[in-house]
C-alpha atoms as a PDB file:
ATOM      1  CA  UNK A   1      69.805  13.173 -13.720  1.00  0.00           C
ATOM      2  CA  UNK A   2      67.681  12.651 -17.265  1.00  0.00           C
ATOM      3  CA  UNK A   3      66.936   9.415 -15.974  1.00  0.00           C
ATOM      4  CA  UNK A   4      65.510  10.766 -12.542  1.00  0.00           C
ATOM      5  CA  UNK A   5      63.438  12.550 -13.813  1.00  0.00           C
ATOM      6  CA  UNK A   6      62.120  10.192 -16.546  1.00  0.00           C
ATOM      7  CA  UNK A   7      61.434   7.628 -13.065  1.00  0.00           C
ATOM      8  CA  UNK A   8      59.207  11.026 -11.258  1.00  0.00           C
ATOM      9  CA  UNK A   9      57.178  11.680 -14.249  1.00  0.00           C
ATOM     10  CA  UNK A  10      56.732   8.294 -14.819  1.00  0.00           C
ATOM     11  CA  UNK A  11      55.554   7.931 -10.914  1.00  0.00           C
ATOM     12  CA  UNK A  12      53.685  11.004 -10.550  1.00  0.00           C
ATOM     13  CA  UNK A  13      51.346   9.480 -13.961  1.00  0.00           C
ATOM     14  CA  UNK A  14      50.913   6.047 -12.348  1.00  0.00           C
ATOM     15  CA  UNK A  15      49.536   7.527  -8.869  1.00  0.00           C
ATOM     16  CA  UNK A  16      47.111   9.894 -10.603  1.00  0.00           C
ATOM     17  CA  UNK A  17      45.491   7.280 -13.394  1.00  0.00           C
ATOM     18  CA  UNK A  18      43.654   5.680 -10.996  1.00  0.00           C
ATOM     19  CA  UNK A  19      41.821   8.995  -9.821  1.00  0.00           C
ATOM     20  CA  UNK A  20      41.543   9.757 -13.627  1.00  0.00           C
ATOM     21  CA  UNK A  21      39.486   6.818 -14.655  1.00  0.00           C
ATOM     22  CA  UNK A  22      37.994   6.007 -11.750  1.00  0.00           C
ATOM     23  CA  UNK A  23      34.325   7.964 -12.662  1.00  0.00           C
ATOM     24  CA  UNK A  24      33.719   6.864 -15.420  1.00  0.00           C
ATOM     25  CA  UNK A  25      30.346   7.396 -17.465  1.00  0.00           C
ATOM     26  CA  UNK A  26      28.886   4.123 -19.316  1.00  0.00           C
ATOM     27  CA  UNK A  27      25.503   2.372 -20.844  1.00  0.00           C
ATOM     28  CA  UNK A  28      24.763  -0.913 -21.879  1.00  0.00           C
ATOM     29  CA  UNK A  29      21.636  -1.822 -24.566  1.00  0.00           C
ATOM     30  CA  UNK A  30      20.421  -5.448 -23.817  1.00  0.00           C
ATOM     31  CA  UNK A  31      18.842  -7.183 -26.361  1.00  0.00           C
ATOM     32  CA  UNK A  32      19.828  -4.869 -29.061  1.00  0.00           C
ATOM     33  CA  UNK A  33      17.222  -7.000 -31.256  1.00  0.00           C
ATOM     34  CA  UNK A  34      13.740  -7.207 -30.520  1.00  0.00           C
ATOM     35  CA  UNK A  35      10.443  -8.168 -31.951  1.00  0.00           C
ATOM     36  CA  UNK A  36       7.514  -5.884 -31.685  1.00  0.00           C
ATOM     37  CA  UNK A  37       6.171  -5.193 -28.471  1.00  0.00           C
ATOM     38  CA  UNK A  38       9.000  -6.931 -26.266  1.00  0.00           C
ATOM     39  CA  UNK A  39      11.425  -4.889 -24.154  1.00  0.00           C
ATOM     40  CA  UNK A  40      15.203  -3.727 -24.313  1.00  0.00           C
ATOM     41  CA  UNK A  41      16.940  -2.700 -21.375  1.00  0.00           C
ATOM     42  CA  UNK A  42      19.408   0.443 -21.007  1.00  0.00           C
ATOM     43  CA  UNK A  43      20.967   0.372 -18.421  1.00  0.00           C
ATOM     44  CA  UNK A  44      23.299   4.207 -17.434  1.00  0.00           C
ATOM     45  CA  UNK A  45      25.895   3.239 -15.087  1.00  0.00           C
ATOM     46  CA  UNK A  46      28.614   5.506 -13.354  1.00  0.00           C
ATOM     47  CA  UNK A  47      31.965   3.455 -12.038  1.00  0.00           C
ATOM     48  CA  UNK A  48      33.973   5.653  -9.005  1.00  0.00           C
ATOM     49  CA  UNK A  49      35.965   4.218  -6.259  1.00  0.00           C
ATOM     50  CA  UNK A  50      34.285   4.080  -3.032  1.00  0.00           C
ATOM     51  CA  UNK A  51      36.575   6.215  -0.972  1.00  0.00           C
ATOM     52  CA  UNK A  52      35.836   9.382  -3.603  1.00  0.00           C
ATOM     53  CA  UNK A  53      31.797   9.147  -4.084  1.00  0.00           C
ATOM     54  CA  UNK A  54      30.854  11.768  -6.955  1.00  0.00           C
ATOM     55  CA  UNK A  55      28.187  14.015  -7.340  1.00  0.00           C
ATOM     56  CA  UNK A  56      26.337  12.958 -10.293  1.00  0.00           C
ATOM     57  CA  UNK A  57      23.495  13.907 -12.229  1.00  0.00           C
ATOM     58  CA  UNK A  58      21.100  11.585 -14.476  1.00  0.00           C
ATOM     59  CA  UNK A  59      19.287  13.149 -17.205  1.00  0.00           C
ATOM     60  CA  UNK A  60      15.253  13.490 -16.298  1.00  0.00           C
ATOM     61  CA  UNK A  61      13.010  11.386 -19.130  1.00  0.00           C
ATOM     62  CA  UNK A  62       9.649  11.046 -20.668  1.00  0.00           C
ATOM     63  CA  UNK A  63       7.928   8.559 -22.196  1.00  0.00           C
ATOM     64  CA  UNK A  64       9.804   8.278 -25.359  1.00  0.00           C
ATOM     65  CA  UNK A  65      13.353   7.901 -25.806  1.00  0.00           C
ATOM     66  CA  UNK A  66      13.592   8.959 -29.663  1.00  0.00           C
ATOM     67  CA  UNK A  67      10.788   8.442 -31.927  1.00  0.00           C
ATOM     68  CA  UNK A  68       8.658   5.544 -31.832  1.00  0.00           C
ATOM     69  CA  UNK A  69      10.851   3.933 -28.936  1.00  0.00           C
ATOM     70  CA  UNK A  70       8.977   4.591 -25.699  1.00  0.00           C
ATOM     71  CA  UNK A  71      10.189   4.360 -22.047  1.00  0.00           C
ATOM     72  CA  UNK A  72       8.298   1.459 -20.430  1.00  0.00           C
ATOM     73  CA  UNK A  73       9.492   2.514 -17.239  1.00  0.00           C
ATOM     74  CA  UNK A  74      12.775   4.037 -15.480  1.00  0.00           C
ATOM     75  CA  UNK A  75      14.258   3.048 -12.141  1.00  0.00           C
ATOM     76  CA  UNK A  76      15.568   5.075  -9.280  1.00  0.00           C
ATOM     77  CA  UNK A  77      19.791   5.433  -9.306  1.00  0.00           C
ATOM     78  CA  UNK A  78      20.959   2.459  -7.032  1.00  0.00           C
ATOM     79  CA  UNK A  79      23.978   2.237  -5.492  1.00  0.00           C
ATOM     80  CA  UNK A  80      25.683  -1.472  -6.897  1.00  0.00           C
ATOM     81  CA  UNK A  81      26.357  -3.228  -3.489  1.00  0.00           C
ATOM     82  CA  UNK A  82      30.263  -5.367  -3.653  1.00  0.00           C
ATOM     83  CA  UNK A  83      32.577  -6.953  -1.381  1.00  0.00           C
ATOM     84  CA  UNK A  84      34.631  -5.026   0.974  1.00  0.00           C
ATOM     85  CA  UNK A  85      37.748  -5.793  -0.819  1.00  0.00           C
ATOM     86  CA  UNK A  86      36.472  -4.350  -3.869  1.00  0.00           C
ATOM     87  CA  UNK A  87      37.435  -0.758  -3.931  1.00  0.00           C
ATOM     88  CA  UNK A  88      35.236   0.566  -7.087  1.00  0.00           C
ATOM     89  CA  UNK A  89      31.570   0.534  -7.290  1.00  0.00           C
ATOM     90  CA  UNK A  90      29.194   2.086  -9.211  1.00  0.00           C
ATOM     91  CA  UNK A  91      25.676   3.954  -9.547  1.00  0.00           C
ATOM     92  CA  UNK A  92      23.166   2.115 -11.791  1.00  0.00           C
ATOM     93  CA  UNK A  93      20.195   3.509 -13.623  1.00  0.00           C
ATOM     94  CA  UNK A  94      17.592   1.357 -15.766  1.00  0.00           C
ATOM     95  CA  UNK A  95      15.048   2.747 -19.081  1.00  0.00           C
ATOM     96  CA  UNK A  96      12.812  -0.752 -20.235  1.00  0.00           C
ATOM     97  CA  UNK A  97      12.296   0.418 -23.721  1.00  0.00           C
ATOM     98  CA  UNK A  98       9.921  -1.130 -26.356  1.00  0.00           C
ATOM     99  CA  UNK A  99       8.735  -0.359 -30.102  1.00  0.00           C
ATOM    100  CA  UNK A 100       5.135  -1.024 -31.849  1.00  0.00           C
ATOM    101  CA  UNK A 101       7.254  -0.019 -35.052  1.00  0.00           C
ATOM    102  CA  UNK A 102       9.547  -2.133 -36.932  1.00  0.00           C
ATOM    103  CA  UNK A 103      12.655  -0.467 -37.946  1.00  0.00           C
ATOM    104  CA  UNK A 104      15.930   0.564 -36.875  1.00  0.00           C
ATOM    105  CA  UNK A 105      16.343   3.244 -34.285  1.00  0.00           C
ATOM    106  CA  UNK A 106      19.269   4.981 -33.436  1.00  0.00           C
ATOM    107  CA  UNK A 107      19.429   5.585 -29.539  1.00  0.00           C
ATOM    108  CA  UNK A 108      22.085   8.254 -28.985  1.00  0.00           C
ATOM    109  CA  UNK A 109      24.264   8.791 -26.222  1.00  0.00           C
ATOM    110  CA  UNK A 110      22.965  10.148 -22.992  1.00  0.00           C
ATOM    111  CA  UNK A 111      24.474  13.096 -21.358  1.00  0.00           C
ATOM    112  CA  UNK A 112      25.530  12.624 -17.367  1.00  0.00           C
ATOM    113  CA  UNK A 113      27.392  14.918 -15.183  1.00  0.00           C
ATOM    114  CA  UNK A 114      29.782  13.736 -13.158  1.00  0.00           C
ATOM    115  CA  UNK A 115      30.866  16.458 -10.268  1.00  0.00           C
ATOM    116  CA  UNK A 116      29.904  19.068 -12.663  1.00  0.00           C
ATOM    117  CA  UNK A 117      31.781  17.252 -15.677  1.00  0.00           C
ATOM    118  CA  UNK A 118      29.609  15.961 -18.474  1.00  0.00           C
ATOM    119  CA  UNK A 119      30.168  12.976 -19.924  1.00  0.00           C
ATOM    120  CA  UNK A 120      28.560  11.188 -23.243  1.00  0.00           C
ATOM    121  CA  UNK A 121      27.492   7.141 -23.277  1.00  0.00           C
ATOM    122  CA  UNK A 122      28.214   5.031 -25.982  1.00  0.00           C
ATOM    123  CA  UNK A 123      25.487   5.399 -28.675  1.00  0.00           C
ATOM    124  CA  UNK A 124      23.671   2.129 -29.888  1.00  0.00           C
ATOM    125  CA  UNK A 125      21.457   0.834 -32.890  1.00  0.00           C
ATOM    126  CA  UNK A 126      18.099  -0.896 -31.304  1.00  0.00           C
ATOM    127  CA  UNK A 127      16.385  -3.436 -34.177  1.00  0.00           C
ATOM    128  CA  UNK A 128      12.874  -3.714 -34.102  1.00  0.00           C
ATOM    129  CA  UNK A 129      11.420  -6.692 -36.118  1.00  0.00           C
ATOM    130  CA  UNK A 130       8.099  -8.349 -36.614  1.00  0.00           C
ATOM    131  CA  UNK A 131       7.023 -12.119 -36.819  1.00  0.00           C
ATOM    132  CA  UNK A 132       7.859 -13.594 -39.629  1.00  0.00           C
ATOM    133  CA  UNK A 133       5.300 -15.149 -41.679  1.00  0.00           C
ATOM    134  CA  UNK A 134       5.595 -18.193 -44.758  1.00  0.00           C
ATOM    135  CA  UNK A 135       4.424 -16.526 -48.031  1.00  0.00           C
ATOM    136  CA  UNK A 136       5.024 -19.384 -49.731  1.00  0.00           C
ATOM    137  CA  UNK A 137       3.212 -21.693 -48.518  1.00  0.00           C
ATOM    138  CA  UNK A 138      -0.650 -23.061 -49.886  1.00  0.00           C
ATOM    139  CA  UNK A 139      -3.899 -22.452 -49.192  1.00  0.00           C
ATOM    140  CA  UNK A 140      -4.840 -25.742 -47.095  1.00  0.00           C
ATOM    141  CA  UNK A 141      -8.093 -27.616 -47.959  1.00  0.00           C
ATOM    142  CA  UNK A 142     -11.479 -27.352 -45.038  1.00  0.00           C
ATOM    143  CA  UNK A 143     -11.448 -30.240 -43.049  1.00  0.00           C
ATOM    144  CA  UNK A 144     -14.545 -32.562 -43.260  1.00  0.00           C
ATOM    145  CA  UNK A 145     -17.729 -32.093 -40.946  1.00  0.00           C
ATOM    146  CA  UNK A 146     -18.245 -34.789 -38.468  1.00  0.00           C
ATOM    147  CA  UNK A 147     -20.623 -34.755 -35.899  1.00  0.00           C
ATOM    148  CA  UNK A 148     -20.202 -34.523 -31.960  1.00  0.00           C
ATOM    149  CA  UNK A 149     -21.520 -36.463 -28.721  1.00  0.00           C
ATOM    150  CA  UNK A 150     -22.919 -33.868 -26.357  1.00  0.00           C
ATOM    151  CA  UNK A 151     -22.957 -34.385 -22.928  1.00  0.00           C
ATOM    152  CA  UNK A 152     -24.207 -32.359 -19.847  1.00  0.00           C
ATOM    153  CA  UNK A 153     -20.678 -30.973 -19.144  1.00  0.00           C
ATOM    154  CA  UNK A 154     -20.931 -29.485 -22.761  1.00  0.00           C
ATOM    155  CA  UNK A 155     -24.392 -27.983 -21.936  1.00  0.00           C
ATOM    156  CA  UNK A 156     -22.659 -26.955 -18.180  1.00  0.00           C
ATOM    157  CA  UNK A 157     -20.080 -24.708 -20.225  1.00  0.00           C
ATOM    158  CA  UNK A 158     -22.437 -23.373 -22.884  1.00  0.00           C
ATOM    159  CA  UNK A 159     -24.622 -22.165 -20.295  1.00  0.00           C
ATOM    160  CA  UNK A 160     -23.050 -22.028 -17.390  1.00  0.00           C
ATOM    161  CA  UNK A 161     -24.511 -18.439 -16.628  1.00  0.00           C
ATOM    162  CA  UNK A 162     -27.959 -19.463 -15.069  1.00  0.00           C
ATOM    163  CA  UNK A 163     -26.826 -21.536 -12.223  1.00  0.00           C
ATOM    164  CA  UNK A 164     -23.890 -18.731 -11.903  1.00  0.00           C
ATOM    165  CA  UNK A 165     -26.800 -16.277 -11.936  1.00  0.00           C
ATOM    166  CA  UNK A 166     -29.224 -17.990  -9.917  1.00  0.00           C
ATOM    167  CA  UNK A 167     -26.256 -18.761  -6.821  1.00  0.00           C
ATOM    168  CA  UNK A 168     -25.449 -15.041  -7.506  1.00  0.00           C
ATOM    169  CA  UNK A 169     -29.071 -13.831  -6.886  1.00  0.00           C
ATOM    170  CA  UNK A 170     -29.078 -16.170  -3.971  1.00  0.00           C
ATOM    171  CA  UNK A 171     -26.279 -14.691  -2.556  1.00  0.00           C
ATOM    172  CA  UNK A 172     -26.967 -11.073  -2.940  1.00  0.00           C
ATOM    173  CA  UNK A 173     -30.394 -12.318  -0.679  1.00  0.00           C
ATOM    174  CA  UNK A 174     -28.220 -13.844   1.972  1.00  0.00           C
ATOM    175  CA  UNK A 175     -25.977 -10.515   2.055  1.00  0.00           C
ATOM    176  CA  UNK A 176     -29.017  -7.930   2.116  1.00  0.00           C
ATOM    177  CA  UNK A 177     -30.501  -9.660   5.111  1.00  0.00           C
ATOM    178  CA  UNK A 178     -26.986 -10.161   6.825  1.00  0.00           C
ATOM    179  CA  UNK A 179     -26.254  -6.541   5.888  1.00  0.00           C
ATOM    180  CA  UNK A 180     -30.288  -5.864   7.950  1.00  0.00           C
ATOM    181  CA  UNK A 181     -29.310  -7.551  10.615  1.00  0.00           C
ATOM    182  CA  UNK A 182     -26.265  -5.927  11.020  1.00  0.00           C
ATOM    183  CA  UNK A 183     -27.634  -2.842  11.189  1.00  0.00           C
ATOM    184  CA  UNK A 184     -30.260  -3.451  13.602  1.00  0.00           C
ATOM    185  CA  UNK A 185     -27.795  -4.689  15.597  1.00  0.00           C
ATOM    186  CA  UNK A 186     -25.708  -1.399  14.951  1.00  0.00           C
ATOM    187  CA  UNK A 187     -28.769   0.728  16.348  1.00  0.00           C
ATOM    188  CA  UNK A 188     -29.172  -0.853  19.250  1.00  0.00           C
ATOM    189  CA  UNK A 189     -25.561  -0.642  20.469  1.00  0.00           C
ATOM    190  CA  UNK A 190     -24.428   2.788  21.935  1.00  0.00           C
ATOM    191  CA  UNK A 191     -21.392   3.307  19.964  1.00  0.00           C
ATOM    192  CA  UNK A 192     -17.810   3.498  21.594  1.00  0.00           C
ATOM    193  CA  UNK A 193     -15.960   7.139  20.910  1.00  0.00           C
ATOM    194  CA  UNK A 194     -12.225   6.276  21.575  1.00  0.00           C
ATOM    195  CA  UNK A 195      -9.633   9.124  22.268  1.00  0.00           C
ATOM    196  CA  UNK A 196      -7.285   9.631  20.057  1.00  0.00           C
ATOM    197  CA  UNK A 197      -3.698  11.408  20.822  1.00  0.00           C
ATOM    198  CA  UNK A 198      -2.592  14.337  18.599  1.00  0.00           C
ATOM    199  CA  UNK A 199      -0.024  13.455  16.695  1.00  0.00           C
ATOM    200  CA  UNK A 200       3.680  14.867  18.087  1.00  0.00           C
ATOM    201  CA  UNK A 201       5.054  17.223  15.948  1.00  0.00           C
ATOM    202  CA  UNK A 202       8.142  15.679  13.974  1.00  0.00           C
ATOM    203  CA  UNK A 203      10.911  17.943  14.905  1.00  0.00           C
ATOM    204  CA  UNK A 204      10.141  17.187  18.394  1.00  0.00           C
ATOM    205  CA  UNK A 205       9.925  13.486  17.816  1.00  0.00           C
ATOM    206  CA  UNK A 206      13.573  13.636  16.059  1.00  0.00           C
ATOM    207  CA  UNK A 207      15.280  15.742  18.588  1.00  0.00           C
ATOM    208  CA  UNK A 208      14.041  12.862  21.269  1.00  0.00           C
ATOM    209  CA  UNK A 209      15.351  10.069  19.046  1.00  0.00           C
ATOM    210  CA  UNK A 210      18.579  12.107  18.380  1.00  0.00           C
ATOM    211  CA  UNK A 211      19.029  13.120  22.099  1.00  0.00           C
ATOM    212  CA  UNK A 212      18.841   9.136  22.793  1.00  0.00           C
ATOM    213  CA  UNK A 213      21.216   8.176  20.672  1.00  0.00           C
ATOM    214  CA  UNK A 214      23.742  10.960  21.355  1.00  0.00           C
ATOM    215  CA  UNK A 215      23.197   9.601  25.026  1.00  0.00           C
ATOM    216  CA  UNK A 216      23.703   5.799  23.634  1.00  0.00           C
ATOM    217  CA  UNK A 217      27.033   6.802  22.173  1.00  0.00           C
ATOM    218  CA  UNK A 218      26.972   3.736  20.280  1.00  0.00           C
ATOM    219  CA  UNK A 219      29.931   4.477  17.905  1.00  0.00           C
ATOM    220  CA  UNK A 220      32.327   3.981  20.875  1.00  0.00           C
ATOM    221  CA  UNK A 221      31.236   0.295  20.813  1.00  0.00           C
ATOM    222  CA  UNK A 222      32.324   0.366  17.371  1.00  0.00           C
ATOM    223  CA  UNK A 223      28.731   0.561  16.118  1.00  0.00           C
ATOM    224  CA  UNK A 224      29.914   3.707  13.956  1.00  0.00           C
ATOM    225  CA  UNK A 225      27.927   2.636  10.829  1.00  0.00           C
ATOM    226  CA  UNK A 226      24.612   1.890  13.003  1.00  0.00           C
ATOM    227  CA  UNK A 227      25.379   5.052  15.010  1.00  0.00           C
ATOM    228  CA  UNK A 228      25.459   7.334  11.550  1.00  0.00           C
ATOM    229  CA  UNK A 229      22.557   5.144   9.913  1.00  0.00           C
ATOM    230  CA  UNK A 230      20.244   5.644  13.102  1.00  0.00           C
ATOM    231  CA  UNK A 231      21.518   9.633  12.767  1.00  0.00           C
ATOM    232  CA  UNK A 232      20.655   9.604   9.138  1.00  0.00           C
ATOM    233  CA  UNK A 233      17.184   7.383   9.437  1.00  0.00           C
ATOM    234  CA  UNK A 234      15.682  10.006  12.094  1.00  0.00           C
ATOM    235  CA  UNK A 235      16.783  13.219   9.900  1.00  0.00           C
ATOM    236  CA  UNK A 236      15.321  11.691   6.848  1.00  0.00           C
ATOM    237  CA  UNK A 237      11.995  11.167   9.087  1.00  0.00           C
ATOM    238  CA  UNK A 238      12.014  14.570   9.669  1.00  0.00           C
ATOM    239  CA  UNK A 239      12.490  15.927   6.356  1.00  0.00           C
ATOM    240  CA  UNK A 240       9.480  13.497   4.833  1.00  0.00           C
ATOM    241  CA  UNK A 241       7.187  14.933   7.515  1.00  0.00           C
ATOM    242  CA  UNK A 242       8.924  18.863   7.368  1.00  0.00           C
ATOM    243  CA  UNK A 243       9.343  19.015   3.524  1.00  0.00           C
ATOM    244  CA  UNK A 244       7.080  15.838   1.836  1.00  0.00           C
ATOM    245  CA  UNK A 245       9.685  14.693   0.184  1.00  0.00           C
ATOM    246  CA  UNK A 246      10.214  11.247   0.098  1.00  0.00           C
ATOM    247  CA  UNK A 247      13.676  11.246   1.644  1.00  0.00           C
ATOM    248  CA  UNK A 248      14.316   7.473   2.470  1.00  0.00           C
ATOM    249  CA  UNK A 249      14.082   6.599  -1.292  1.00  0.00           C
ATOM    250  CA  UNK A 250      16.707   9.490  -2.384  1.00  0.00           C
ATOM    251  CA  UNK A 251      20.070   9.785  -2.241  1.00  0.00           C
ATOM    252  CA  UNK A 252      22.297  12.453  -0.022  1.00  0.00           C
ATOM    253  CA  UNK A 253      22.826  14.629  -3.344  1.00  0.00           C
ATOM    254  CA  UNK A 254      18.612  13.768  -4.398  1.00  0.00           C
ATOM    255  CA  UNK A 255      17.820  15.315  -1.374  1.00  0.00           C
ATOM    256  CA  UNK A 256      19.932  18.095  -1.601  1.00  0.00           C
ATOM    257  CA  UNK A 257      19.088  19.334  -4.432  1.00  0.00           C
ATOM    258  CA  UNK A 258      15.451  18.655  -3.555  1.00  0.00           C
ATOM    259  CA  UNK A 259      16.045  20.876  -0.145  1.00  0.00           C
ATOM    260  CA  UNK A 260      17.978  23.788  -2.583  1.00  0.00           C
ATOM    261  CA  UNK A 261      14.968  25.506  -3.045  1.00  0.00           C
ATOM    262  CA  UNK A 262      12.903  25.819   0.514  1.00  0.00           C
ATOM    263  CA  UNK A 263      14.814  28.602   2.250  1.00  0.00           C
ATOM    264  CA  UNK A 264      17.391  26.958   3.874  1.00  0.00           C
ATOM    265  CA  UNK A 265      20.205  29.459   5.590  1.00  0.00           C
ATOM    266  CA  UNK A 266      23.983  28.325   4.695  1.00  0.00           C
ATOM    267  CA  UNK A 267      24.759  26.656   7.823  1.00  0.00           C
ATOM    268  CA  UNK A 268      21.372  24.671   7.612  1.00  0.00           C
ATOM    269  CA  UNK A 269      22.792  23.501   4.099  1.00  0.00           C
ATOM    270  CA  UNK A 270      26.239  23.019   5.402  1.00  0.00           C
ATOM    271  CA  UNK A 271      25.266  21.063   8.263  1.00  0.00           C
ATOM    272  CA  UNK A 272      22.375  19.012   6.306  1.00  0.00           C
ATOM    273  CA  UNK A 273      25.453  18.053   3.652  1.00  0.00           C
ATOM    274  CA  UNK A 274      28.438  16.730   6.216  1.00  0.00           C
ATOM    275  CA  UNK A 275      25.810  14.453   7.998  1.00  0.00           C
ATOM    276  CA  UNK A 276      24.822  12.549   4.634  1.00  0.00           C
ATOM    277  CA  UNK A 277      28.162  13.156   2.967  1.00  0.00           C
ATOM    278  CA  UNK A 278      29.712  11.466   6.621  1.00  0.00           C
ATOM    279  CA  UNK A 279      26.914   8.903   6.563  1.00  0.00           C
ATOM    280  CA  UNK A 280      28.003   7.692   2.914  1.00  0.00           C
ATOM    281  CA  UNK A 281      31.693   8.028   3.696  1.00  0.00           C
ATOM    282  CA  UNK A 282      30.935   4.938   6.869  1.00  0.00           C
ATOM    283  CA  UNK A 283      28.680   3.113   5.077  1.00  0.00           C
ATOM    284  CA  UNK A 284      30.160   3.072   1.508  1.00  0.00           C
ATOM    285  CA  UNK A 285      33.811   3.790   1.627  1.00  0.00           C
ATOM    286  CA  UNK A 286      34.405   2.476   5.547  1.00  0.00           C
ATOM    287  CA  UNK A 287      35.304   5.593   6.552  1.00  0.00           C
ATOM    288  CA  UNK A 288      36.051   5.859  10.669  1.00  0.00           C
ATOM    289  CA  UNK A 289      35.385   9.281  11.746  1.00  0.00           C
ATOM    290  CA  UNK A 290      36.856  10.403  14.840  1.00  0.00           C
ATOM    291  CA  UNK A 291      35.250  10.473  18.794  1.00  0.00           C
ATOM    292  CA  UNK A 292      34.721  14.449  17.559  1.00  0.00           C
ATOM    293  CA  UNK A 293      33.281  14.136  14.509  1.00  0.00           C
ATOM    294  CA  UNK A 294      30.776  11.357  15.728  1.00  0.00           C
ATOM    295  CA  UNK A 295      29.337  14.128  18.019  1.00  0.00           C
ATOM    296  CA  UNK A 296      29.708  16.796  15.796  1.00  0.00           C
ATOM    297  CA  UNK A 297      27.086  14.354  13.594  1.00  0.00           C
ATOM    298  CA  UNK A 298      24.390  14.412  16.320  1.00  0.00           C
ATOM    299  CA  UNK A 299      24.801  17.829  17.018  1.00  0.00           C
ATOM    300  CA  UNK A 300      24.564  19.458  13.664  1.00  0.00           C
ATOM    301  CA  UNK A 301      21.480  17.058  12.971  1.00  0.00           C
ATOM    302  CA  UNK A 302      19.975  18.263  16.090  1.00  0.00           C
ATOM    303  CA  UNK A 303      20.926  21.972  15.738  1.00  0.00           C
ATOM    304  CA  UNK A 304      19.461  21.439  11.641  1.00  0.00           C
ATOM    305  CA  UNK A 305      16.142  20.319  13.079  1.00  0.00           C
ATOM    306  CA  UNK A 306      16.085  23.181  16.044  1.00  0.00           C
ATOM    307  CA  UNK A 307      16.417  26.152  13.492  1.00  0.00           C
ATOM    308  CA  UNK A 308      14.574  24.631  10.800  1.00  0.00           C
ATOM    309  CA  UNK A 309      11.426  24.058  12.858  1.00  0.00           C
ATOM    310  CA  UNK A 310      11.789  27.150  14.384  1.00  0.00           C
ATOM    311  CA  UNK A 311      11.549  29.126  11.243  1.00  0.00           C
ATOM    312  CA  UNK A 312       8.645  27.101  10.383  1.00  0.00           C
ATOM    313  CA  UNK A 313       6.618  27.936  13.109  1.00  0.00           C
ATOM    314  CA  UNK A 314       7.626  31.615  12.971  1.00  0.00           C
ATOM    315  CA  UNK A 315       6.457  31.413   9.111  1.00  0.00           C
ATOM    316  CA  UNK A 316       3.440  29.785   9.938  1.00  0.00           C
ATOM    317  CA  UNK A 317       2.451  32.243  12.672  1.00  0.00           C
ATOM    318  CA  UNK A 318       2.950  35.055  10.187  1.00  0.00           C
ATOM    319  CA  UNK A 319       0.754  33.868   7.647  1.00  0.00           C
ATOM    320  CA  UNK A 320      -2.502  33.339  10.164  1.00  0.00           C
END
């Protein structure tokens, strides 16, 4: 019996360590030694498995890391791309540091929350040196004078700025008379108004796009990752053009916490977070939603971008 139940604890430990260190915070420093003026590269990564994508939170920056080590520039989080028989992937975020002070700088480990858990790097030591230069050596004698041929290549390069000037004058001449004729030319035409269309207005262009593909019904070809991406594509049209965000450059939890904000109602929020969190699920972790929950996607995008509009308008009436 004492043995049993040494074999179920034992069990119940191995099925739950790989959901223990599967998120994992980390950050690598490369080069950690640098010379003045070149760049060191941080890089803030977050492991998970794909079938159990966190929410996770990078730290905003500035330009300067810790004192005298400035932030060159800092990439958007990108989503590490493996083979489908990999199950664990990660979320990868890049800081190109630099110094214009020698010294040694500690950089200390960054804070990143991981489904609301936070989660310290590794810290690191980042070398700055300068160019080293021989003390020792001598003072080295002038060298002797000697005297040079000059040819008319030499007097080309030493003053090579009046022909450059005198081709330049020439052609500003041919330009101003091109530029006369031109608009002579210009007067005497009757110019040519052309029509242009109003542009549609956005929600109306997505719930066309999402009407066509609910028709297309793609998934049941087993096009379920095109059919969520095309879902996903035409809602983050929408919110660039609704909210001016730049939603095809963010990720599902970017965007919603960019969206937290604008007055959406809980079933706008709810509906707005199954399509991405869905979308990721097929696309990252191979998910196969059911016939059901392939429609429910179309409809919940459509029924996001029928109330949100609506309000929209109603606000906009109010304030005129």
């Amino acid at each position: 019996m004492l043995r049993f139940k040494h074999i179920l604890i034992l069990w119940t430990a191995l099925s739950v360590l790989p959901y223990a260190v599967a998120q994992k915070a980390d950050a690598v420093l490369t080069p950690k030694d640098i010379l003045i003026g070149e760049q060191a590269v941080m890089t803030l990564s977050v492991s998970y498995q794909k079938d159990q994508m966190p929410q996770v939170v990078f730290p905003l920056f500035g330009d300067t890391l810790v004192t005298n080590v400035e932030i060159v520039r800092a990439t958007d989080v990108d989503t590490l791309s493996t083979a489908d028989d990999v199950t664990e992937t990660r979320l990868e975020k890049k800081l190109y540091l630099t110094s214009w002070d020698t010294g040694f700088y500690a950089i200390p480990p960054v804070e990143i929350t991981i489904n609301g858990e936070k989660q310290n790097t590794e810290a690191f030591l980042l070398t700055v040196r300068t160019v080293d230069i021989d003390t020792t050596a001598g003072i080295k004698a002038s060298a002797d004078i000697y005297e040079v041929e000059v040819g008319w290549q030499d007097y080309l390069q030493a003053y090579w700025y009046y022909p450059a000037g005198g081709l330049a004058l020439a052609g500003i001449l041919v330009a101003v008379i091109l530029l006369v004729r031109a608009q002579r030319k210009k007067r005497n035409e009757r110019p040519v108004v052309e029509k242009q269309e109003p542009a549609r207005p956005a929600d109306e262009v997505a719930k066309e796009r999402l009407s066509e593909i609910q028709n297309e019904k793609i998934y049941s070809k087993g096009k379920i990752k095109q059919y969520h991406t095309e879902i996903t594509d035409v809602l983050r049209d929408y919110l660039e053009a609704i909210y001016q965000i730049p939603a095809h450059e963010l990720t599902s939890h970017e965007i919603l916490t960019r969206l937290r904000y604008v007055g959406l109602t809980d079933q706008e929020s709810l509906h707005l977070r199954v399509v991405l969190n869905r979308a990721d699920m097929v696309k990252f972790a191979k998910d196969r939603p059911t016939d059901a929950e392939n429609e429910e996607a179309v409809t919940q995008t459509l029924s996001f971008v029928k109330t949100t509009a609506e309000r929209m308008l109603m606000d906009k009436e109010i304030n005129e």
